[in-house]
N, C-alpha and C. Protein backbone atom coordinates (compact mmCIF):
# COMPACT_ATOMS: atom_id res chain seq x y z
N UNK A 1 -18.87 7.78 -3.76
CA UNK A 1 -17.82 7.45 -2.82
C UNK A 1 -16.53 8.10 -3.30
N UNK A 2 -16.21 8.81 -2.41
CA UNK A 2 -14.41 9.42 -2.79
C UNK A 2 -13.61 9.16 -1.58
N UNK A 3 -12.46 8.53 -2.24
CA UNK A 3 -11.40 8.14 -1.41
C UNK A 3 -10.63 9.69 -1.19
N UNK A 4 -10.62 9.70 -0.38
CA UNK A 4 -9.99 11.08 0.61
C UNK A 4 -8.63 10.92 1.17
N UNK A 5 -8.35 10.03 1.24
CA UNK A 5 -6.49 10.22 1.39
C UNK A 5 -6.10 8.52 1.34
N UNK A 6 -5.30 8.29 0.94
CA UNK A 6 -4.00 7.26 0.75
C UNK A 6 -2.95 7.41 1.24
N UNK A 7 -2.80 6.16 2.37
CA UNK A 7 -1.19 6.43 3.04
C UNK A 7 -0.35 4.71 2.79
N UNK A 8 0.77 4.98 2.26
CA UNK A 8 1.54 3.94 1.82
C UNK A 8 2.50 3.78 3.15
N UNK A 9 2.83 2.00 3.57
CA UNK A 9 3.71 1.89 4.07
C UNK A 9 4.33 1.61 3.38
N UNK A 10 5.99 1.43 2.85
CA UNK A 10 6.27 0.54 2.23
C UNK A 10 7.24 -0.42 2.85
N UNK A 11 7.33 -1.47 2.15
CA UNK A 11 7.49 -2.85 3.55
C UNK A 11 9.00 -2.96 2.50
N UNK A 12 10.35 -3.33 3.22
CA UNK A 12 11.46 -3.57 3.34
C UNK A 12 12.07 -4.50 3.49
N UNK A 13 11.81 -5.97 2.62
CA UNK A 13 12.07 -7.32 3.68
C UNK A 13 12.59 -8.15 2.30
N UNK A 14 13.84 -7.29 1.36
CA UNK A 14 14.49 -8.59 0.61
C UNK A 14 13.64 -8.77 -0.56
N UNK A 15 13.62 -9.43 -1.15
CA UNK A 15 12.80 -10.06 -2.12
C UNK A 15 11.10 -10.48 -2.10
N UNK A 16 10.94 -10.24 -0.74
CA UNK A 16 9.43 -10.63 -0.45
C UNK A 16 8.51 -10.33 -1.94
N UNK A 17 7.27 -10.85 -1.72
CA UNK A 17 6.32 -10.54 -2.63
C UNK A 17 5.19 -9.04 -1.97
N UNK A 18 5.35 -8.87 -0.47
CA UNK A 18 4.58 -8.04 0.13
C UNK A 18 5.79 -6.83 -0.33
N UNK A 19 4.89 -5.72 -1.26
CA UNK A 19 5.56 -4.69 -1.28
C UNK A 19 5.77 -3.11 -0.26
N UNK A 20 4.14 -3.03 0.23
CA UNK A 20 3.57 -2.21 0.64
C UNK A 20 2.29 -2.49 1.61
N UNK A 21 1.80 -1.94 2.49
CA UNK A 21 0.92 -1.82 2.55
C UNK A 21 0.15 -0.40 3.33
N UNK A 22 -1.36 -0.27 2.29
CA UNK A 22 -2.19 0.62 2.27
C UNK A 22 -2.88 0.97 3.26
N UNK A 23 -3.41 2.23 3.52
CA UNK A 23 -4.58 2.67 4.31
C UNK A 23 -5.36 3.96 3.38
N UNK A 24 -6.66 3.52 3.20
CA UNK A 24 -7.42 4.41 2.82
C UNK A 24 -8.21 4.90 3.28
N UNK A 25 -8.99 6.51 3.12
CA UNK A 25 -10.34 7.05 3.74
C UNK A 25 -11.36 7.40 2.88
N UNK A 26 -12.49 6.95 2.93
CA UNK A 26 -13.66 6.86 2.50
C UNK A 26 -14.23 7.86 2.92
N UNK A 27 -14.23 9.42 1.83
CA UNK A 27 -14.99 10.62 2.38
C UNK A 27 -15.11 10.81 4.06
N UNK A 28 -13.91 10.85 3.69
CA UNK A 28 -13.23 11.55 5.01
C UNK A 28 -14.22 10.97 6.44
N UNK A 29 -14.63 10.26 6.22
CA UNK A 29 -15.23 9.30 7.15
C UNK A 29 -15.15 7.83 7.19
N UNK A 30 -14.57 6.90 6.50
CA UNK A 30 -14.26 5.60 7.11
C UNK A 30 -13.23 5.04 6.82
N UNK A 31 -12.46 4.34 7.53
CA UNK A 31 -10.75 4.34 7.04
C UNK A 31 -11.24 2.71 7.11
N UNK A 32 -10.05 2.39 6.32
CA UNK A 32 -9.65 0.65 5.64
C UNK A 32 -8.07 0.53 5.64
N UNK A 33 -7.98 -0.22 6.48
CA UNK A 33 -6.34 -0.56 6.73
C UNK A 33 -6.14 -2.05 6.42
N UNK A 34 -4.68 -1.89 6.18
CA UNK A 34 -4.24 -2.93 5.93
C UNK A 34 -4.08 -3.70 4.34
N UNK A 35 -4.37 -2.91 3.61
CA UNK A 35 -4.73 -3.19 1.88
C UNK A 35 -3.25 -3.54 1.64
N UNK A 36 -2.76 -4.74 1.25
CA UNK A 36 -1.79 -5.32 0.73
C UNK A 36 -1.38 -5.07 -0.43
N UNK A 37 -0.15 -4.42 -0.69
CA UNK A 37 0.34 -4.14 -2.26
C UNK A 37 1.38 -5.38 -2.79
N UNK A 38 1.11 -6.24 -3.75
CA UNK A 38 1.71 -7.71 -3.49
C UNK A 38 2.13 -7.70 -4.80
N UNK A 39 3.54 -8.00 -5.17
CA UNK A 39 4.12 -8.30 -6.46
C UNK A 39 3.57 -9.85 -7.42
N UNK A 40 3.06 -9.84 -8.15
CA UNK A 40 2.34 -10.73 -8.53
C UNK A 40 3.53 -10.81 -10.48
N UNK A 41 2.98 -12.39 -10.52
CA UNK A 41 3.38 -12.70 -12.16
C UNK A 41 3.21 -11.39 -13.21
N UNK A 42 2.48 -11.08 -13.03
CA UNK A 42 1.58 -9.69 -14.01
C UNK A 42 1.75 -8.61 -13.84
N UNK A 43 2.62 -8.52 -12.51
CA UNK A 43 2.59 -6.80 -11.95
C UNK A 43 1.84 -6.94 -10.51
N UNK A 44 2.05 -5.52 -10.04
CA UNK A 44 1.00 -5.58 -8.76
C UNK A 44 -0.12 -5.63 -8.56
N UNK A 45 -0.61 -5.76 -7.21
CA UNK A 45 -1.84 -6.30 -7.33
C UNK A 45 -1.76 -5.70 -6.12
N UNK A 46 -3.36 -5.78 -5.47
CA UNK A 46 -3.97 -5.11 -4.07
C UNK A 46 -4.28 -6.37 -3.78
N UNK A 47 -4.40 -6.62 -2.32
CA UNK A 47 -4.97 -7.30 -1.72
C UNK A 47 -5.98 -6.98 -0.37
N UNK A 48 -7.04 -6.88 -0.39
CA UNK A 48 -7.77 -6.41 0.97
C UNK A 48 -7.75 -7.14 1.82
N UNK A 49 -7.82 -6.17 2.82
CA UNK A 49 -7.92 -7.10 4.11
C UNK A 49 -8.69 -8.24 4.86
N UNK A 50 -8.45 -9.40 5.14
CA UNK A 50 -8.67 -10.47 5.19
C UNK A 50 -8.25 -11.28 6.51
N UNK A 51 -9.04 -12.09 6.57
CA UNK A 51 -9.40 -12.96 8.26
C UNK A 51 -9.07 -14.35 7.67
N UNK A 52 -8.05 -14.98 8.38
CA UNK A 52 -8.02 -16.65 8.05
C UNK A 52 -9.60 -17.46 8.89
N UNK A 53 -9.72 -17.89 8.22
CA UNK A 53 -11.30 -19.17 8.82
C UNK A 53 -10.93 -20.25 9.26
N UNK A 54 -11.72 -20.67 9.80
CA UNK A 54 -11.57 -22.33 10.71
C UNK A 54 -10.88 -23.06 10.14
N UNK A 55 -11.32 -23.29 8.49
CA UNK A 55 -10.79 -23.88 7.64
C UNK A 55 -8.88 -23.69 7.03
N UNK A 56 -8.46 -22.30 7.58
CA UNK A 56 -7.87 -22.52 7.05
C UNK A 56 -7.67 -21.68 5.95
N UNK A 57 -8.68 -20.74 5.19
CA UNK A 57 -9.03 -20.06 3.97
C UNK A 57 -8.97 -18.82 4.43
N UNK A 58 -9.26 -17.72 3.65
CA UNK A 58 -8.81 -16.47 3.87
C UNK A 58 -9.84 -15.75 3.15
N UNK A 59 -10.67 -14.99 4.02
CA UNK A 59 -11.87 -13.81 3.54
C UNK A 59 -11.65 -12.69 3.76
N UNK A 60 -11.94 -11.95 2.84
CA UNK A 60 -11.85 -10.71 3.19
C UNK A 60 -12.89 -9.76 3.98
N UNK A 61 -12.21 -9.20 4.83
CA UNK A 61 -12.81 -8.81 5.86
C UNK A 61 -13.68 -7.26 5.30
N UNK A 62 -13.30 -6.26 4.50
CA UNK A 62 -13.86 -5.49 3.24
C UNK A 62 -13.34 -5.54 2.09
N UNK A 63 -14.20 -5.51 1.51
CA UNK A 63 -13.86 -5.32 -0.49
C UNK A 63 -14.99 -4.78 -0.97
N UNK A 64 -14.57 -3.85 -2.19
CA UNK A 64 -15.71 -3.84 -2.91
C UNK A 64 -16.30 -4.35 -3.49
N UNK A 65 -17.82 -3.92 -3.59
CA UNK A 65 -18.78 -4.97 -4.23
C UNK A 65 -18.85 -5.07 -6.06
N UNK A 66 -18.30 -3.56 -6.30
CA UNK A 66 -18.78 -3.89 -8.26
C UNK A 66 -17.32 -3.59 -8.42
N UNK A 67 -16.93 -4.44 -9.67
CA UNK A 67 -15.60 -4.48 -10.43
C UNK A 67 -15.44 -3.23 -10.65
N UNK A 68 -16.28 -1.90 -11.65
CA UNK A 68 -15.97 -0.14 -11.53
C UNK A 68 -14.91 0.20 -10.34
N UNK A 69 -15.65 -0.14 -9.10
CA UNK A 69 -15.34 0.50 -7.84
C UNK A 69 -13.64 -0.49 -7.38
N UNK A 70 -13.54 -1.78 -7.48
CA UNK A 70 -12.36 -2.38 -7.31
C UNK A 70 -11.40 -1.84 -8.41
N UNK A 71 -11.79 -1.87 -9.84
CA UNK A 71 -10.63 -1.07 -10.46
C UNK A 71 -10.08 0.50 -10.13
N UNK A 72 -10.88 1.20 -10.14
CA UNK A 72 -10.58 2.44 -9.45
C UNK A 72 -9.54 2.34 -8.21
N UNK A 73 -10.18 1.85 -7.05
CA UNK A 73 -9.41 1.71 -6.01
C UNK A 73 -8.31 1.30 -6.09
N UNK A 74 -8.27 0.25 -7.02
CA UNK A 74 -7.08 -0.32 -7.65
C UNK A 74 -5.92 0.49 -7.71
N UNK A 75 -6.39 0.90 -9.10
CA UNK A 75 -5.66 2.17 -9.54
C UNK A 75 -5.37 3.58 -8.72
N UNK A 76 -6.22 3.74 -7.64
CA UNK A 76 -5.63 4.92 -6.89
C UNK A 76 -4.70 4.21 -6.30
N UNK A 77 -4.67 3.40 -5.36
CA UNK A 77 -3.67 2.43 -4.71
C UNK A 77 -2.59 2.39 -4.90
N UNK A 78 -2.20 1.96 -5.97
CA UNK A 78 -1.14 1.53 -7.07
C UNK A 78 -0.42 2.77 -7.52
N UNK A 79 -1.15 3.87 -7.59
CA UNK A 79 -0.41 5.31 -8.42
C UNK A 79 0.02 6.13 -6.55
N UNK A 80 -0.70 5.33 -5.48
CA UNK A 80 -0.07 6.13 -4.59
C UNK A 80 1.46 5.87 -4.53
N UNK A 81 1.43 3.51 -4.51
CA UNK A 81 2.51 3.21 -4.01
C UNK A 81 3.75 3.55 -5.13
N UNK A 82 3.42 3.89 -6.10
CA UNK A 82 4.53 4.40 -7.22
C UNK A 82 5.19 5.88 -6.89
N UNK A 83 4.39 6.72 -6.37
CA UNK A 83 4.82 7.73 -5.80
C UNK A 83 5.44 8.06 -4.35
N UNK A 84 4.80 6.82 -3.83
CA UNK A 84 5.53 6.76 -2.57
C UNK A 84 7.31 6.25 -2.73
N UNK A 85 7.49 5.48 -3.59
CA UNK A 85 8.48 4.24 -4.15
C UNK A 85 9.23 5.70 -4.95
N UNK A 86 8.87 6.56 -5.27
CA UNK A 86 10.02 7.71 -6.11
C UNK A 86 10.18 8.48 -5.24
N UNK A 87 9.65 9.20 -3.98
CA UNK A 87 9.78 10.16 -2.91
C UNK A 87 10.79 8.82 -2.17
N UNK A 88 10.53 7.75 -2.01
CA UNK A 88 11.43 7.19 -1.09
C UNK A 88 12.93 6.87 -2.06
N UNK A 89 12.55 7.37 -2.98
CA UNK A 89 14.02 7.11 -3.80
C UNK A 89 15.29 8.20 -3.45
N UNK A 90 14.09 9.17 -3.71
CA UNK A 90 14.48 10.73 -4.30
C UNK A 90 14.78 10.96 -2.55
N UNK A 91 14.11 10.66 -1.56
CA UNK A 91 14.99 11.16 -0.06
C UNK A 91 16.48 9.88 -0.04
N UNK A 92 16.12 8.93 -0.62
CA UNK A 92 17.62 7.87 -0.20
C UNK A 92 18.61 8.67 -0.88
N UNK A 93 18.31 9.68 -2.02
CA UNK A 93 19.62 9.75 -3.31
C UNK A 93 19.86 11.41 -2.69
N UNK A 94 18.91 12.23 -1.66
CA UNK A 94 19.65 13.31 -1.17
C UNK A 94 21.09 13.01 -0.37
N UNK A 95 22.05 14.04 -0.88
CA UNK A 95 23.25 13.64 -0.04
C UNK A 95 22.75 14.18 1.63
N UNK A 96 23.71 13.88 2.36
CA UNK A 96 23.43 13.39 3.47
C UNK A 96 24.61 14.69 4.24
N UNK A 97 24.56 15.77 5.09
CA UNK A 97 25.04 16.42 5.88
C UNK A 97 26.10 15.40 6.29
N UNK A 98 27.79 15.89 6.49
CA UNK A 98 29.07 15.27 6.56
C UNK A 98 28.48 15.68 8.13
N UNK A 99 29.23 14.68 9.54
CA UNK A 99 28.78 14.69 11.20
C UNK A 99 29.98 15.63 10.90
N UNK A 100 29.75 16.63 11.76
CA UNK A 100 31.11 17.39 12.38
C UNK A 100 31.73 16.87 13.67
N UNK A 101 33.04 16.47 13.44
CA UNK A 101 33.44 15.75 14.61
C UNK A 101 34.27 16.63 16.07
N UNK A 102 33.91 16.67 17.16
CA UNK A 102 34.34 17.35 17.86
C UNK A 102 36.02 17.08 18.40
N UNK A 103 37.19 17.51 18.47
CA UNK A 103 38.50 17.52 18.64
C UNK A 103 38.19 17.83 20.29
């Protein structure tokens, strides 16, 4: 299995714990949206996408099945939203064209 592209949103809302969230492609044939990048005690963390239940509880709607394959993903995830988080730095800190004002 090779993940074939990573696209970061990154989410804007204050102090929230939701930092980001992911979309990935699975050899260029099956996409997974919605992967939650969530500030946690420890650092970040992923969260997959997930369906609230009758109850009340929250399943995930895909995840992977062996720990190998969740750390990996992990880690691609995580090294996207860090690079997304310095490109969105590095366009805020370009100066900005002065408006020319018309007389």
């Amino acid at each position: 299995m090779n993940i074939t592209d990573i696209r970061i949103r990154l989410v804007k809302k204050g102090d929230a714990k939701l930092k980001a969230v992911a979309s990935i492609i699975i050899d260029d044939s099956f996409a997974v949206h919605d992967i939650k990048i969530i500030e946690g005690t420890n650092g970040n963390f992923i969260a997959m996408p997930s369906r609230k239940g009758p109850t009340g509880d929250y399943k995930d709607i895909a995840h992977p099945i062996k720990t190998d394959v969740r750390e990996r993903l992990c880690a691609l995830i995580l090294d996207a939203y860090e690079k997304a988080l310095a490109e969105d730095v590095r366009i805020l800190a370009e100066p900005v064209d002065p408006v020319e004002t018309v007389e």
